[in-house]
Protein backbone atom coordinates (compact mmCIF):
# COMPACT_ATOMS: atom_id res chain seq x y z
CA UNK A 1 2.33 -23.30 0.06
CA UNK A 2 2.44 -26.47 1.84
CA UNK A 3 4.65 -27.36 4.89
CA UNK A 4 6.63 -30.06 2.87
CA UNK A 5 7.13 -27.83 -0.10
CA UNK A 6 10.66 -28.04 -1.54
CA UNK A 7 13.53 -25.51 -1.21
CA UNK A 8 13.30 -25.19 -5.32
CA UNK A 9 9.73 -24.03 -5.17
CA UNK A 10 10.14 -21.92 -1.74
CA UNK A 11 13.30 -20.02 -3.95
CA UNK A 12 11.00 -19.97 -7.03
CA UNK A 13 8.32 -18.47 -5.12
CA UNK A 14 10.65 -15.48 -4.10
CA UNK A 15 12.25 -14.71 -7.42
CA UNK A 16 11.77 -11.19 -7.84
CA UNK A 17 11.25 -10.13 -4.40
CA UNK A 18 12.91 -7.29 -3.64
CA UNK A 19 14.24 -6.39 -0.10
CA UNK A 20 16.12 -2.48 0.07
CA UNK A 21 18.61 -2.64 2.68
CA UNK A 22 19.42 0.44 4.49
CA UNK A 23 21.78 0.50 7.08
CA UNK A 24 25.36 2.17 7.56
CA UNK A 25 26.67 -0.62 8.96
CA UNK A 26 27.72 -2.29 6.01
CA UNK A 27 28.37 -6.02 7.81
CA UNK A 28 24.67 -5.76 9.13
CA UNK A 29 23.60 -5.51 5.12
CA UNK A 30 25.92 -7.80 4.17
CA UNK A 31 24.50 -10.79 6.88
CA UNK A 32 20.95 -9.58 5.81
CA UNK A 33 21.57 -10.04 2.26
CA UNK A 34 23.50 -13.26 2.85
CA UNK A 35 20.32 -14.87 4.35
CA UNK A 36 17.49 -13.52 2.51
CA UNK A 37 19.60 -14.38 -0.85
CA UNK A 38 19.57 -17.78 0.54
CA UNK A 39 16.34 -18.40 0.18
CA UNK A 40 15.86 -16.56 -3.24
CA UNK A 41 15.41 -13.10 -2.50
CA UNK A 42 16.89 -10.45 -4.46
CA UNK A 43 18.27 -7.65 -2.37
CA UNK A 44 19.46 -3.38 -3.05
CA UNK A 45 22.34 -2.20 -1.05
CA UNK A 46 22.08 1.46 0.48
CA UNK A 47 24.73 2.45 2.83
CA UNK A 48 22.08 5.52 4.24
CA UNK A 49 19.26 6.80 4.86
CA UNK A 50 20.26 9.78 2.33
CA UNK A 51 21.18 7.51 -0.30
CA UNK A 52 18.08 5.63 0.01
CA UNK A 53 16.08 8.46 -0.60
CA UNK A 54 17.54 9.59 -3.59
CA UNK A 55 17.62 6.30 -5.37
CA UNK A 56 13.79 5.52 -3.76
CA UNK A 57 12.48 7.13 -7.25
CA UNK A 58 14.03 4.50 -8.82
CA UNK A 59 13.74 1.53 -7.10
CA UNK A 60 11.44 -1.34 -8.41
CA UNK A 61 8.70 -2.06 -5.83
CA UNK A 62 9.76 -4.23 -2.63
CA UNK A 63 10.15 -4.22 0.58
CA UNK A 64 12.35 -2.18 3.45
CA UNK A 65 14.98 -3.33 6.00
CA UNK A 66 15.20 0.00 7.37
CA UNK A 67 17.86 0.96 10.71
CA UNK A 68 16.80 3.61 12.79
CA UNK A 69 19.84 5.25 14.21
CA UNK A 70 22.35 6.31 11.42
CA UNK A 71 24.08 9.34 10.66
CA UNK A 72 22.79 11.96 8.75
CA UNK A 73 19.22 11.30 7.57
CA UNK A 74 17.77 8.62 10.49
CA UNK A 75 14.95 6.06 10.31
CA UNK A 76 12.67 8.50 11.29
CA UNK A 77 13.78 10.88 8.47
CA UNK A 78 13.77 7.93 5.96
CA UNK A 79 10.48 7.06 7.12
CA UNK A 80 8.71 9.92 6.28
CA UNK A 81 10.64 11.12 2.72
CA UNK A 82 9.34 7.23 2.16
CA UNK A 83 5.86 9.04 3.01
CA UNK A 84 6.40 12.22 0.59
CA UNK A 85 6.85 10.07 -1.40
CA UNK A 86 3.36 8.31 -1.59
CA UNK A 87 5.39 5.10 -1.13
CA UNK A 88 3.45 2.30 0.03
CA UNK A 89 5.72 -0.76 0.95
CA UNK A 90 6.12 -2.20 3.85
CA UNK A 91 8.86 -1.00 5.85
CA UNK A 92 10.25 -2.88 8.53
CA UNK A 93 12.67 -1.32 11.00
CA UNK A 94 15.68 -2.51 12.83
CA UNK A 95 16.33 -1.70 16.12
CA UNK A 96 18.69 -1.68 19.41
CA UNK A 97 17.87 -5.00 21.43
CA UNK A 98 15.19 -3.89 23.95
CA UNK A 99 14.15 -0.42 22.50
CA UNK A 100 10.66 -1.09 22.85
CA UNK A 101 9.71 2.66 22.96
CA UNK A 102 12.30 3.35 19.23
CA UNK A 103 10.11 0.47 17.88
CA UNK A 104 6.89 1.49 18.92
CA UNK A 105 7.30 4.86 17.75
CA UNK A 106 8.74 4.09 14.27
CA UNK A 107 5.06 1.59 14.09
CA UNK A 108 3.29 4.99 15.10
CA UNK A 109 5.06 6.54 12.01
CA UNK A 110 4.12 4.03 9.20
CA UNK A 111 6.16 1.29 10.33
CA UNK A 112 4.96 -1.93 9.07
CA UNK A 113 7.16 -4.40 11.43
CA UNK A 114 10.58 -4.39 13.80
CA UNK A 115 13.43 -6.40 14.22
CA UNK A 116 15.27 -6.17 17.00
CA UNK A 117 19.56 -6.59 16.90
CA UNK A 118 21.48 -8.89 16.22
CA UNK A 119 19.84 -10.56 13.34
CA UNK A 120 17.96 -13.95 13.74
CA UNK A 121 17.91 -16.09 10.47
CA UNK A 122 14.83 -17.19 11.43
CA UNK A 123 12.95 -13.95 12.74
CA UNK A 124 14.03 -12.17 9.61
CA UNK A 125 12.90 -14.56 6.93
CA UNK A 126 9.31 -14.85 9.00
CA UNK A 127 9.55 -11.01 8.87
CA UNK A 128 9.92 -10.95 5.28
CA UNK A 129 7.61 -13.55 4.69
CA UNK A 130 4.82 -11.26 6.38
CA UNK A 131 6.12 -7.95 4.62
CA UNK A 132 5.97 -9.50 0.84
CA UNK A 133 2.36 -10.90 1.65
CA UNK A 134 1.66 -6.99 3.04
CA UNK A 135 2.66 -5.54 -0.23
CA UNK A 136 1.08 -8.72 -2.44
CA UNK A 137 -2.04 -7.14 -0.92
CA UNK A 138 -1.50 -3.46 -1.56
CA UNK A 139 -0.75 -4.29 -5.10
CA UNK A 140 -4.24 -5.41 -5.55
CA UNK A 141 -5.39 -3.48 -3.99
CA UNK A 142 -4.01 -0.72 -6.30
CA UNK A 143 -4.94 -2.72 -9.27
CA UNK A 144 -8.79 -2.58 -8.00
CA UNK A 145 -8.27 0.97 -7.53
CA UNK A 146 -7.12 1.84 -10.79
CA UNK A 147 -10.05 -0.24 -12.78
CA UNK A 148 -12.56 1.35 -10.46
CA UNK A 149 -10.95 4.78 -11.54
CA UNK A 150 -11.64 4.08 -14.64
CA UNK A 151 -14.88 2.43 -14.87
CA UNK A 152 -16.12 5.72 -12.98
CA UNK A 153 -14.00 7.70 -15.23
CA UNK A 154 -16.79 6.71 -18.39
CA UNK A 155 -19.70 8.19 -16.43
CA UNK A 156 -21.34 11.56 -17.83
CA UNK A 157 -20.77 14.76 -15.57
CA UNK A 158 -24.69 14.42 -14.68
CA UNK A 159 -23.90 10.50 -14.13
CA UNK A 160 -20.62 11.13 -11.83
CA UNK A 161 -23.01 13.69 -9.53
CA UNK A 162 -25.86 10.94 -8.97
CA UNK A 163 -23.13 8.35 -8.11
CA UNK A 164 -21.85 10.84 -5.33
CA UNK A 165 -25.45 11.68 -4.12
CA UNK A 166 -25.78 7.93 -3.44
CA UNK A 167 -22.56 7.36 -1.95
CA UNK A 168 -23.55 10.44 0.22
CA UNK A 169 -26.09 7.97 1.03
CA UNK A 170 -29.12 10.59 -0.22
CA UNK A 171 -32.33 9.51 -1.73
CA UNK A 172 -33.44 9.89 -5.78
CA UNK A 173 -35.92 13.05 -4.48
CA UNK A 174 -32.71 14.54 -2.59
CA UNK A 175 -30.42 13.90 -5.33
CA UNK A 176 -33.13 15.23 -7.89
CA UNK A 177 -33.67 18.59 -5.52
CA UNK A 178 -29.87 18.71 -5.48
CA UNK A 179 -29.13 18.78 -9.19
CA UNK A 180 -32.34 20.71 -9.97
CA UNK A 181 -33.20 17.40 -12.01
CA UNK A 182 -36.72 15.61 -11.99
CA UNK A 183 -36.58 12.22 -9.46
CA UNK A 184 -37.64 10.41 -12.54
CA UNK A 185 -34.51 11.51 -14.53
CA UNK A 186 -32.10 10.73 -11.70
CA UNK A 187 -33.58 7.01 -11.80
CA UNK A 188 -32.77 7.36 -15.65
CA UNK A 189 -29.18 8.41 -14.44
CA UNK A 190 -28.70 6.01 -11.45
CA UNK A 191 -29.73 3.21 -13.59
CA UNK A 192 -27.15 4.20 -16.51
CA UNK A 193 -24.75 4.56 -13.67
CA UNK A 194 -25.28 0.77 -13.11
CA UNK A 195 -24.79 -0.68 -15.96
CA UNK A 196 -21.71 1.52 -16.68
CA UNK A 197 -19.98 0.68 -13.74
CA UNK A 198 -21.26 -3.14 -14.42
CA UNK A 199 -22.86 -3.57 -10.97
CA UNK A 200 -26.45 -4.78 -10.02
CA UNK A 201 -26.93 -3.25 -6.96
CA UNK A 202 -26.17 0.14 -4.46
CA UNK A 203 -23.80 -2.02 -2.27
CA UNK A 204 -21.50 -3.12 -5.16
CA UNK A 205 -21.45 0.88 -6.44
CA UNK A 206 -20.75 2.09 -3.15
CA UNK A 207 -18.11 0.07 -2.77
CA UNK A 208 -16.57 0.53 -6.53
CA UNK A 209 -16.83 4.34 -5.93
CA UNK A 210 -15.16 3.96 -2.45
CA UNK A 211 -12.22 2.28 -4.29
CA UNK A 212 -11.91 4.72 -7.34
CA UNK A 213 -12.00 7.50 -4.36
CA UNK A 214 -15.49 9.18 -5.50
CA UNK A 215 -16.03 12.17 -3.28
CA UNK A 216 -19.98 12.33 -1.46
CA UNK A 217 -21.66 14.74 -3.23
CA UNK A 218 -22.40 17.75 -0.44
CA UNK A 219 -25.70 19.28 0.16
CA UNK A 220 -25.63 23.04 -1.13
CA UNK A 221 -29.60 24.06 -0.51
């Protein structure tokens, strides 16, 4: 987007972002919402960390305005049911003016970003900015995971074992003394492999197998 884009395509370009506020302090939420809103976000209220949690199943993917000190389940707590969970978006965390070490530490536990108090206008919206273009990228990359998952779900048994002797990074005569196969019929497999997974060459299937999450294939003899 360029510098001199105008407010109606900067609000247009946020429709549908999704920021979860969590914090018991109900006047920080309500100054959070009342400036990302501004600018076209959409926002969820939570009032704790324990309500959080148990809507989090529900929740439509965005991102997290997350405070660390609040009664009953904490930011810490919150960050790691968000973990359980095998929830992936960014979470940024608020914290006490000059609490490096509370900020640092909630970074060390899957933190994506912190914000210190009182809220900036300015420092948030940047904030947000970064965490929407965070999960923009784990999106795709989730959507390149799942078509690699199933291009390497149509390989054979005998075609799925070749692919992890080369991502293992083994030879055709390895592979072939491996599966108690002749070298000739792995290159029969490996090239079937190829064209299945539409790739030309051993970088492109290492890295399509990397994606899907293809296990190496372990030498048992």
């Amino acid at each position: 987007m360029s510098s001199n884009a105008t407010g109606a395509e900067m609000t247009a370009e946020k429709v549908g972002r999704i920021l979860h506020l969590v914090d018991d302090d109900a006047l920080v939420r309500e100054l959070a919402a009342e400036i990302v809103e501004g600018v076209g976000y959409e926002v969820t209220h939570h009032a704790d960390g324990d309500a959080f949690v148990a809507a989090l199943p529900h929740l439509a993917p965005g991102c997290v305005l997350l405070d660390i000190l609040m009664p009953g389940l904490d930011g810490f707590g919150v960050l790691k049911a968000v973990s359980d969970h095998k929830v992936t978006w960014p979470v940024v965390v608020l914290t006490a003016r000059n609490d490096v070490r509370t900020a640092v530490e909630a970074m060390k536990r899957g933190a994506f970003e912190f914000l210190q108090k009182p809220l900036v206008a300015d420092e948030l919206l940047g904030v947000a900015d970064d965490a929407f273009r965070k999960l923009d990228e784990l999106a795709e990359d989730s959507a390149h995971a799942a078509e690699a998952r199933g291009l390497v779900e149509r390989l054979s048994k005998r075609e799925s074992e070749v692919l992890r002797g080369l991502l293992a990074g083994l030879p055709n005569k390895l592979i072939a003394y491996e599966l108690d196969l002749s070298v000739r019929t792995v290159e029969i497999y490996r090239a079937k492999v190829m064209e299945k997974l539409g790739v030309r060459g051993l970088s492109s299937a290492v890295r399509l197998a990397l994606a899907a999450g293809v296990t190496p294939l372990e030498l048992t003899k």
